[in-house]
Protein backbone atom coordinates (compact mmCIF):
# COMPACT_ATOMS: atom_id res chain seq x y z
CA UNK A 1 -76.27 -4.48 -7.85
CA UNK A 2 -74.45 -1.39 -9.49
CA UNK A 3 -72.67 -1.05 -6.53
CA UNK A 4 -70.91 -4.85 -6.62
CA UNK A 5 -70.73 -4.12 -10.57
CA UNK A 6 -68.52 -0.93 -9.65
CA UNK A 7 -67.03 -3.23 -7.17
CA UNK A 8 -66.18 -5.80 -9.71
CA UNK A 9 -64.85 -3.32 -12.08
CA UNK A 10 -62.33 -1.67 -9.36
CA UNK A 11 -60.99 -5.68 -8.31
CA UNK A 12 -59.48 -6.65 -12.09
CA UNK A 13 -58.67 -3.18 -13.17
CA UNK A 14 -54.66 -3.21 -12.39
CA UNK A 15 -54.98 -7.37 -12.55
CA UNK A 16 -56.01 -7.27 -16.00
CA UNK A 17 -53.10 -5.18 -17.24
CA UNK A 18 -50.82 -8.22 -17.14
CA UNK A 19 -52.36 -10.14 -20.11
CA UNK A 20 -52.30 -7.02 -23.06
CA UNK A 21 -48.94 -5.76 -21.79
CA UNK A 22 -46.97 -8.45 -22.19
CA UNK A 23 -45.44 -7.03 -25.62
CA UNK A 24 -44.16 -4.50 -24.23
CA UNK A 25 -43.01 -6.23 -20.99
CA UNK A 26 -41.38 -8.72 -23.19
CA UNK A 27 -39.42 -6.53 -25.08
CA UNK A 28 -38.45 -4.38 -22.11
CA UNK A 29 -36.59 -7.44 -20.43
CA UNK A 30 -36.16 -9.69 -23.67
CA UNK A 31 -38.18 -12.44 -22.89
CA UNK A 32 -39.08 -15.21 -24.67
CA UNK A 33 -42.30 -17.21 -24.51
CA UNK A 34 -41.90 -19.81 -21.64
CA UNK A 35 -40.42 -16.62 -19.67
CA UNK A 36 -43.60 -14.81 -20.85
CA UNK A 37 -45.70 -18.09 -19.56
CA UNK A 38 -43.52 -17.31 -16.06
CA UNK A 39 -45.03 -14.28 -15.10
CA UNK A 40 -48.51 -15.01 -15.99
CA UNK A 41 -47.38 -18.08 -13.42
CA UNK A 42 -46.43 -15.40 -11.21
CA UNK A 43 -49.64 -13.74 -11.14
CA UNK A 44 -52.43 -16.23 -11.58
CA UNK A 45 -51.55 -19.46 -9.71
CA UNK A 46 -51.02 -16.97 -6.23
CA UNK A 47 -54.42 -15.29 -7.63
CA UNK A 48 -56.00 -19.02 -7.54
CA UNK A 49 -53.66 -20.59 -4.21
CA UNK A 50 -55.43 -17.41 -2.81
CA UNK A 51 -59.05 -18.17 -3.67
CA UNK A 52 -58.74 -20.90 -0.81
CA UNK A 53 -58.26 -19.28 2.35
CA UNK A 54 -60.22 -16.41 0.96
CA UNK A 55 -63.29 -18.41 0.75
CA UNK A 56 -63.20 -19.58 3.91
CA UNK A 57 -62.19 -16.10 5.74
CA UNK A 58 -65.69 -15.00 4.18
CA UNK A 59 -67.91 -17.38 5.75
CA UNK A 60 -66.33 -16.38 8.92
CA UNK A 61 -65.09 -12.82 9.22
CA UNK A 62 -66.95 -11.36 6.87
CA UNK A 63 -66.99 -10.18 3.22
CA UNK A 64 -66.40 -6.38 3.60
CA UNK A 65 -62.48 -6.60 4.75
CA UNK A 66 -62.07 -9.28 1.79
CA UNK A 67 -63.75 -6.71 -0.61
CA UNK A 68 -61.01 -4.28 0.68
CA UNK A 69 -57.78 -6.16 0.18
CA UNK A 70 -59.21 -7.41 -3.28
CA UNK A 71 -59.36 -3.59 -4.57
CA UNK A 72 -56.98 -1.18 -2.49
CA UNK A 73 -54.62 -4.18 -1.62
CA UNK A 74 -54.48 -5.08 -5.26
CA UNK A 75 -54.15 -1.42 -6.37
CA UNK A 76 -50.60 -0.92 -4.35
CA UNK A 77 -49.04 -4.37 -5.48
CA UNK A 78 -50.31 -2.83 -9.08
CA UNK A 79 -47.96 0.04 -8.61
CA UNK A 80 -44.76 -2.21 -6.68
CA UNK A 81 -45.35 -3.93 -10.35
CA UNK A 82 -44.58 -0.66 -12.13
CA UNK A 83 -42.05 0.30 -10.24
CA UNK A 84 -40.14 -3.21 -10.25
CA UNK A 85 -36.63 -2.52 -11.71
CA UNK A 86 -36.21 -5.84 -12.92
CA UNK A 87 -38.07 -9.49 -14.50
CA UNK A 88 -37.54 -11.49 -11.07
CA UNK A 89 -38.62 -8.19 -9.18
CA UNK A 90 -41.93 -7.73 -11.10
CA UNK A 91 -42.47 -11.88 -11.13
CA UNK A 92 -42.40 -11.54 -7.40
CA UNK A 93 -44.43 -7.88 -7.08
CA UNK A 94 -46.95 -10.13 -9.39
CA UNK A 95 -47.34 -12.65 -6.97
CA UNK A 96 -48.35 -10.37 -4.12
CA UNK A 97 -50.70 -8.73 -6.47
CA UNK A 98 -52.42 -12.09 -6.80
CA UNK A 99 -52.50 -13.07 -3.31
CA UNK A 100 -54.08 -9.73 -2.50
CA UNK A 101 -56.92 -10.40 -4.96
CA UNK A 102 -57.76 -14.08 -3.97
CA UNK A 103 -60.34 -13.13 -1.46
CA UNK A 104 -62.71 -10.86 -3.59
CA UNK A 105 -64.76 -13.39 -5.57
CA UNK A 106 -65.63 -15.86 -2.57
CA UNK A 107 -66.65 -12.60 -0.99
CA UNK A 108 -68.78 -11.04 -3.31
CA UNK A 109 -70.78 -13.91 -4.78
CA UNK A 110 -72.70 -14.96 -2.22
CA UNK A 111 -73.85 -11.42 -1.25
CA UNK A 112 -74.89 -11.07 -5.01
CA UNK A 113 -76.63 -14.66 -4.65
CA UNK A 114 -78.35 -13.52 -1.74
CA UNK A 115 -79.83 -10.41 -2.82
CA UNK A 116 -82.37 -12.17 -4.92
CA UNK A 117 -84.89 -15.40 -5.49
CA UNK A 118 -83.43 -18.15 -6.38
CA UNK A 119 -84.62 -18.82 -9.95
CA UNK A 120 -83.13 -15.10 -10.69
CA UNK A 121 -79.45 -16.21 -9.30
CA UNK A 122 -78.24 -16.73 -12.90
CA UNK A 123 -78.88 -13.37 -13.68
CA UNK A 124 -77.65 -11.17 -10.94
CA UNK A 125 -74.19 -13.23 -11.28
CA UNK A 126 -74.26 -12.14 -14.74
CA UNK A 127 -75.35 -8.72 -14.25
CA UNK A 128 -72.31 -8.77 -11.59
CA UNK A 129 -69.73 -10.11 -14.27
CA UNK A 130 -70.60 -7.26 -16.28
CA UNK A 131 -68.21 -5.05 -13.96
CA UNK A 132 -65.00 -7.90 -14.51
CA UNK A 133 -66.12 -7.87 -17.86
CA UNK A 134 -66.01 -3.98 -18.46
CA UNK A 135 -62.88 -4.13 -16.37
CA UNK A 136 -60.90 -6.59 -18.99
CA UNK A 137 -62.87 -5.00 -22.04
CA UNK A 138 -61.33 -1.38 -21.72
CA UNK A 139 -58.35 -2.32 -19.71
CA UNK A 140 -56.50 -3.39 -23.24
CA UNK A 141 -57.80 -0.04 -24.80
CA UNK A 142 -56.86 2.14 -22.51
CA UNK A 143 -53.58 0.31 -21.48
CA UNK A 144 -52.22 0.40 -25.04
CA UNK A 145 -52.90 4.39 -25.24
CA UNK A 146 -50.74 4.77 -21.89
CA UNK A 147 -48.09 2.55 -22.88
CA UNK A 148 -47.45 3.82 -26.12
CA UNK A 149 -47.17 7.57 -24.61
CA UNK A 150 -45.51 7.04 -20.55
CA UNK A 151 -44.07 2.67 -21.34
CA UNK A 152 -46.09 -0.06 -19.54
CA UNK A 153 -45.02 1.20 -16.03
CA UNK A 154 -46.96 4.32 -16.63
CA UNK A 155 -50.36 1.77 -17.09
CA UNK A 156 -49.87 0.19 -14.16
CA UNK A 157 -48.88 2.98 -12.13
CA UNK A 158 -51.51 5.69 -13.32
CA UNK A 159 -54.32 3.00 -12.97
CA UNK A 160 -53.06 1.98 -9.44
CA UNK A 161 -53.33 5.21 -7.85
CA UNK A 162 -56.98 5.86 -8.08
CA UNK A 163 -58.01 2.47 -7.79
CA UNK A 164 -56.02 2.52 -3.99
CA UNK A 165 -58.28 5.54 -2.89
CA UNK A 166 -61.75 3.85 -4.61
CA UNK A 167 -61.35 0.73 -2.80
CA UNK A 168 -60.90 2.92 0.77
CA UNK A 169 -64.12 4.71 -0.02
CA UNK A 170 -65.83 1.33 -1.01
CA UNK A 171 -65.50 0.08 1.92
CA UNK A 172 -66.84 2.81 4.49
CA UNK A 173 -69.58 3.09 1.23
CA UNK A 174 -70.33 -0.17 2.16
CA UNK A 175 -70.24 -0.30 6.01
CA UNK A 176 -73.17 2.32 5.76
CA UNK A 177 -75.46 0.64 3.40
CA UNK A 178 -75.39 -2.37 6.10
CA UNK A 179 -72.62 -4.19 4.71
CA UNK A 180 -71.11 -5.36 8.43
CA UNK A 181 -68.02 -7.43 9.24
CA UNK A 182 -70.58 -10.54 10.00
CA UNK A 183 -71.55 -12.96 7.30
CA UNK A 184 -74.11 -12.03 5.24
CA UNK A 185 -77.16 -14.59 5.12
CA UNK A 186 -78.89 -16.26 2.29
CA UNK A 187 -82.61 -14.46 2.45
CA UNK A 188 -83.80 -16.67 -0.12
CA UNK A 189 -86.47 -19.06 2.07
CA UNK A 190 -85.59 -22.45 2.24
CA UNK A 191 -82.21 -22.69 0.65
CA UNK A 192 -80.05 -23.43 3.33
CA UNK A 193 -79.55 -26.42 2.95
CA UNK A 194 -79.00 -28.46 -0.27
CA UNK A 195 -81.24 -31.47 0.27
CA UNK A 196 -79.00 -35.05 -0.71
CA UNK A 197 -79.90 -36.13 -3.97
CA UNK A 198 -78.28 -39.77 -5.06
CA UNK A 199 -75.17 -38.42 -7.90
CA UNK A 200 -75.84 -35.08 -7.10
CA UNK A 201 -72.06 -34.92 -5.06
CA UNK A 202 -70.42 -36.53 -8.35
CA UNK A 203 -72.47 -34.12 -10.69
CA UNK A 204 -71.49 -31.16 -8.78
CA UNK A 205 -67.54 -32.20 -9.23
CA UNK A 206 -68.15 -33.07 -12.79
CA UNK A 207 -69.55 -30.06 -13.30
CA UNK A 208 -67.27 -27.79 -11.40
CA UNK A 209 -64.26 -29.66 -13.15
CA UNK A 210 -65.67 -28.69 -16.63
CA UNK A 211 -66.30 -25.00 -15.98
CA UNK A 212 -62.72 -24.98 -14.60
CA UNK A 213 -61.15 -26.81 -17.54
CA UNK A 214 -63.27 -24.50 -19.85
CA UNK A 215 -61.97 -21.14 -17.83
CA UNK A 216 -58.98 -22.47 -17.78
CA UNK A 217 -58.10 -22.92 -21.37
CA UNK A 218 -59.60 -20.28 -23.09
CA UNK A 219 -57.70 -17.45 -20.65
CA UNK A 220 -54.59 -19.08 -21.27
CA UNK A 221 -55.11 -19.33 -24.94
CA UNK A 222 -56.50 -15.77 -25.41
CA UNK A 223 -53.44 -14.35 -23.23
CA UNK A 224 -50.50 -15.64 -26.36
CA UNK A 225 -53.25 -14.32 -28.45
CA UNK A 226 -51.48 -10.32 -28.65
CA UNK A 227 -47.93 -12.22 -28.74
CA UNK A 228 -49.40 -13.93 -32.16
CA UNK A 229 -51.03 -11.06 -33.40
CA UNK A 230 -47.34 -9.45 -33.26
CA UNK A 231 -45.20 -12.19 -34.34
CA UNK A 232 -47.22 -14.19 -36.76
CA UNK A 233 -50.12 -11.80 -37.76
CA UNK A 234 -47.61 -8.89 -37.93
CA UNK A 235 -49.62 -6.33 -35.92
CA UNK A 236 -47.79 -3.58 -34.12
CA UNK A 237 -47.61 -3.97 -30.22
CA UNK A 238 -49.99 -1.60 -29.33
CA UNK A 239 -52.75 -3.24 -31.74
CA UNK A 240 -51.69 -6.43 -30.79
CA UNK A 241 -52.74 -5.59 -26.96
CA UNK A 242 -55.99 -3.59 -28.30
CA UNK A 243 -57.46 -7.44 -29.53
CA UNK A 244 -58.05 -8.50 -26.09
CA UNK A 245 -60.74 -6.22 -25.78
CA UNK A 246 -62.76 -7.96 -28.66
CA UNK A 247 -62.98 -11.21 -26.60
CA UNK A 248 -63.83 -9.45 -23.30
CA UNK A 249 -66.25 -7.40 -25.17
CA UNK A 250 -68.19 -9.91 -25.52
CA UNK A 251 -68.99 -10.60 -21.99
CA UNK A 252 -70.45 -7.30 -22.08
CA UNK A 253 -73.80 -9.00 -22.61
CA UNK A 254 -72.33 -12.87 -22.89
CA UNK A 255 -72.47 -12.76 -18.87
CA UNK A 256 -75.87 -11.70 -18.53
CA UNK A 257 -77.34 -13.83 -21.38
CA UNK A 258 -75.68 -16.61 -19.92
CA UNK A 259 -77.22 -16.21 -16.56
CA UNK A 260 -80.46 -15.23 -18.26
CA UNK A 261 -80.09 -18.58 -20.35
CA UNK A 262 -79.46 -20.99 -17.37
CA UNK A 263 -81.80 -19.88 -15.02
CA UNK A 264 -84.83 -20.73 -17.80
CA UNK A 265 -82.82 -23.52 -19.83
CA UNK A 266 -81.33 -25.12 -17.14
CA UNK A 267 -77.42 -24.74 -16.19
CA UNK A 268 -76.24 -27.80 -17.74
CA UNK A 269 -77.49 -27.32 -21.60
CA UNK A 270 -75.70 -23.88 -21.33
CA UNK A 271 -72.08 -24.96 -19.96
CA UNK A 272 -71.91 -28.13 -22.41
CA UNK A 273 -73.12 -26.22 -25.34
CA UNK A 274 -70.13 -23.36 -24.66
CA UNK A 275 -67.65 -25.79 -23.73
CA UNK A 276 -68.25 -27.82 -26.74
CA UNK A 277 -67.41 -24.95 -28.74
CA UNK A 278 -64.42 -23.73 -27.30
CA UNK A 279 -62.28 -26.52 -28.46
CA UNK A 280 -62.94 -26.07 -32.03
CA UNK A 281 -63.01 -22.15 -31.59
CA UNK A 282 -58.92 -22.42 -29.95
CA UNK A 283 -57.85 -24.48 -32.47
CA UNK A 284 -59.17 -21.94 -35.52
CA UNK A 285 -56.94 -19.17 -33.94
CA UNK A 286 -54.56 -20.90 -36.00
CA UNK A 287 -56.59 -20.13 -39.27
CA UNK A 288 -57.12 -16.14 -38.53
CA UNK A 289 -56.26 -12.93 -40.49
CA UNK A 290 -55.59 -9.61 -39.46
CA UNK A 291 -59.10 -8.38 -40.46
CA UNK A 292 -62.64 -9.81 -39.46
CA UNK A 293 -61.52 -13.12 -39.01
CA UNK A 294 -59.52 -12.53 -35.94
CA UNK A 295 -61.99 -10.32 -34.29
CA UNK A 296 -64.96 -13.04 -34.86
CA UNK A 297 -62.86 -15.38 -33.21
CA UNK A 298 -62.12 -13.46 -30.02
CA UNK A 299 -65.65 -12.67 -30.28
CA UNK A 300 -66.92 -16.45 -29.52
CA UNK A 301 -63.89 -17.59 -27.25
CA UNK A 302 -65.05 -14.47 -24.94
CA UNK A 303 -68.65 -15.59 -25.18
CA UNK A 304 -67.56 -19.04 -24.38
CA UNK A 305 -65.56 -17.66 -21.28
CA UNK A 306 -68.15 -15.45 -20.04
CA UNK A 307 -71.46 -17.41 -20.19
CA UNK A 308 -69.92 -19.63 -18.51
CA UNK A 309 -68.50 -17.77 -14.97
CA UNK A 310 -71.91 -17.18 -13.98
CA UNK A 311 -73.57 -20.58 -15.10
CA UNK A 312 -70.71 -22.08 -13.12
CA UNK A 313 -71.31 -19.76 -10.03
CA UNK A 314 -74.57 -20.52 -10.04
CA UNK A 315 -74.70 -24.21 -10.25
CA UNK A 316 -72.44 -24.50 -7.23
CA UNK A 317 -74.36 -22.17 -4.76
CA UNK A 318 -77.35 -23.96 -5.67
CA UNK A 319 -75.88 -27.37 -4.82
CA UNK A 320 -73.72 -26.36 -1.82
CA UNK A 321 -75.60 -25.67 1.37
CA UNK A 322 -75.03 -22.23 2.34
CA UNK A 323 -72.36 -22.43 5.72
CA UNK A 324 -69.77 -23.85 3.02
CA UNK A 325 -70.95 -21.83 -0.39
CA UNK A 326 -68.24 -19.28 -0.14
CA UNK A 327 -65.42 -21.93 0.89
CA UNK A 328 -66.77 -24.22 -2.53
CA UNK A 329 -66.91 -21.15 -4.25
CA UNK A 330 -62.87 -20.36 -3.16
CA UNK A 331 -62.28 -23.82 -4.81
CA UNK A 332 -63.80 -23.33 -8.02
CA UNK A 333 -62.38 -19.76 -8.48
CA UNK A 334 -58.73 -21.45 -7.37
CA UNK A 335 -58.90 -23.79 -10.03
CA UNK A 336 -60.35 -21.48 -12.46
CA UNK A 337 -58.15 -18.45 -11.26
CA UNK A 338 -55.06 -20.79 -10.44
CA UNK A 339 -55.55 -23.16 -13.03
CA UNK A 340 -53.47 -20.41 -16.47
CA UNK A 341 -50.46 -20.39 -13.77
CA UNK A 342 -49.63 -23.39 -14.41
CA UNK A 343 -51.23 -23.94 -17.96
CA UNK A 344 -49.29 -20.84 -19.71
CA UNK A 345 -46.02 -21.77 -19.42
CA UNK A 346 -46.52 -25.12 -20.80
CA UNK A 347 -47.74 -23.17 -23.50
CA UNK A 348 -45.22 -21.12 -23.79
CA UNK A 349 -42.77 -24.33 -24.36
CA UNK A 350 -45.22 -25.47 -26.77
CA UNK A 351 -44.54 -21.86 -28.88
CA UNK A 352 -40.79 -21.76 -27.92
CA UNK A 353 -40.05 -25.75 -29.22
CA UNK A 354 -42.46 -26.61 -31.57
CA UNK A 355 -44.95 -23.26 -33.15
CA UNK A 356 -47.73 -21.68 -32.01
CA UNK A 357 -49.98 -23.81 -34.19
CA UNK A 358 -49.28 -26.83 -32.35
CA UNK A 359 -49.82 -24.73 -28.78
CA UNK A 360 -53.89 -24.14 -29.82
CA UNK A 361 -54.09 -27.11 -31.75
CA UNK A 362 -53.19 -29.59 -28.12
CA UNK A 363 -54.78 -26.49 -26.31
CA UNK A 364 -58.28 -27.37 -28.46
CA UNK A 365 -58.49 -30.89 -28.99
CA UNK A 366 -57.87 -31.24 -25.01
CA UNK A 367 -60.81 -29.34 -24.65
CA UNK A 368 -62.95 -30.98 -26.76
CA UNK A 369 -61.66 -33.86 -24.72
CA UNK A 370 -63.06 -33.00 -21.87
CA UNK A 371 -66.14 -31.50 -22.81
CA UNK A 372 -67.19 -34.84 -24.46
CA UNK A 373 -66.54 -36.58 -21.36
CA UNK A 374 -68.65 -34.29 -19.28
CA UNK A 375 -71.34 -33.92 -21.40
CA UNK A 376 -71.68 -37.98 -21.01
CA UNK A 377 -72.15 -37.82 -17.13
CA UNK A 378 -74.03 -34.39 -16.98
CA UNK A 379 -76.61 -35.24 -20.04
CA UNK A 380 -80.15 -35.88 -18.65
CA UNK A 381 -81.07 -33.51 -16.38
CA UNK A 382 -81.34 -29.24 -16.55
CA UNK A 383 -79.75 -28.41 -13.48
């Protein structure tokens, strides 16, 4: 487990330096907000077209070449991204950098899965978010301090560098703790096969759809979140890109509770109780201060976020047999992953023609929406 929590750190560390950058991107090329949507476009709906093939590669070549691409490959398109002289350059340079990461997740889950019992799966996919988690906590912190001294090139490009030669050494790491090039297989006993279960096809879609829709619209909310902080809130552009590291501090243990929560309260109790209060929770961005308000906030939206990945995960593998978990698991994460590419800059049009209250206000009361309508189909049964 440490080792795929490393692993998981490695995979978003240059990926997450999009999101609390973007001030300083923006006023480098003069952007405004549906151009600021673009690139976050750019990066996320290759990230998600990605997740596709790269679930299916990993139930048949392997996960350790996936694992690979997902760190080293990312690393280098991090540093074509800091190097990219202009806006269409990087846009493009952003979309390589998400097609290299597509194949990590598909990859890795299942090996996490199947390194323990079943009724502890929650937990070791939340113990394994802890790595993403860590990734997008200190990625803001430390990407702030860089930019403010060497200019947001000098993040990506002093981040990319060592991340390139950790992902090499991960994977020979890897190869000798037994890690081959051949699928890995399930050693829980008698969970190969997901036995038919009248509804249980519809539930599963139901459910996958509202773990996506909840994924979905809290990233893309929390990523205009340091573009308010600057504009409305009046924060400089360094604080501004610190904030994001409230909301991802919170899957610091919001991953692992989450897991811990669904495997002995059942999967479905925990993703309509978080997905009922993200709606509410996007709308009230509207209502924050500078001080304690904002940071509460970011505090429950990144608890929302978070318990939910590995509730999500989890629900699927159990209900997918195992020759097609990673290839279900590709579509969830290319909907969830995917999905902000195409949300954000409809946001951004929101912010650019009408205000930024009227972005989170839509934002929340669709997700409310949706969670209500779930929650009718899904109520009765744990898991």
């Amino acid at each position: 487990m440490p080792l795929f929590v490393l692993a998981h750190f490695s995979h978003h560390l240059v990926g997450s330096l999009l999101t609390p950058l973007l001030p300083f991107i923006r006023s480098d090329f003069t952007l405004n907000k549906t151009q600021v949507g673009a690139l976050g476009t750019a990066y996320n709906l290759p990230y998600g077209l990605a997740q596709l093939p790269g679930g299916w590669l990993a139930d048949r070549v392997g996960p350790r070449k996936l694992i690979l691409v997902g760190i080293s490959g990312v690393a280098a398109a991090g540093l074509l991204v800091g190097i990219a002289p202009t806006y269409l350059v990087m846009a493009i340079f952003l979309g390589i950098l998400g097609l290299s990461g597509g194949g990590y997740h598909p990859a890795a889950a299942p090996l996490v899965s199947a390194s323990v019992e079943e009724q502890n799966r929650g937990r070791a996919l939340g113990l394994h978010q802890i790595g993403g988690t860590a990734s997008f906590f200190l990625t803001p912190l430390i990407a702030a301090g860089i930019a403010a001294a060497l200019g947001w090139r000098g993040s990506f490009i002093s981040l990319a560098i060592p991340t390139f030669v950790f992902g090499i050494a991960l994977y020979f790491i890897l190869g000798r703790r037994g890690y081959t090039d051949k699928p890995q297989s399930d050693t829980t006993k008698g969970d190969t096969e997901v036995p038919a279960v009248p509804g249980s096809r519809r539930r599963l879609i139901i459910f996958t759809l509202l773990g996506v829709v909840l994924q979905v619209l809290v990233f893309s909310s929390l990523s205009f979140v340091p573009l308010y902080a600057n504009e409305v809130l009046g924060t400089s552009e360094a604080v501004a890109a610190s904030l994001l590291a409230v909301a991802h501090f919170a899957g610091l243990w919001a991953g692992p509770l989450g897991g811990y929560l669904s495997d002995r309260l059942g999967k479905v109790p925990v993703i309509l109780t978080v997905s009922l209060l993200a709606g509410p929770a996007i709308y009230f961005i509207n209502q924050v201060s500078p001080g304690w308000s904002i940071w509460l906030l970011l505090l429950v939206l990144g608890s929302c976020q978070y318990i939910g990945m590995p509730v999500s995960e989890a629900y699927i593998i159990k209900h997918t047999p195992e020759r097609n978990r990673s290839t279900m698991l590709g579509i969830y994460y290319f909907a969830s992953r995917g999905g902000p590419g195409v949300i954000m800059p409809a946001l951004g049009y929101l912010i650019d023609n009408y205000s930024y209250e009227t972005c989170f206000t839509i934002t929340g009361a669709t997700m409310a929406v949706v969670a209500v309508l779930c929650a009718v189909f899904l109520w009765g049964k744990r898991d």
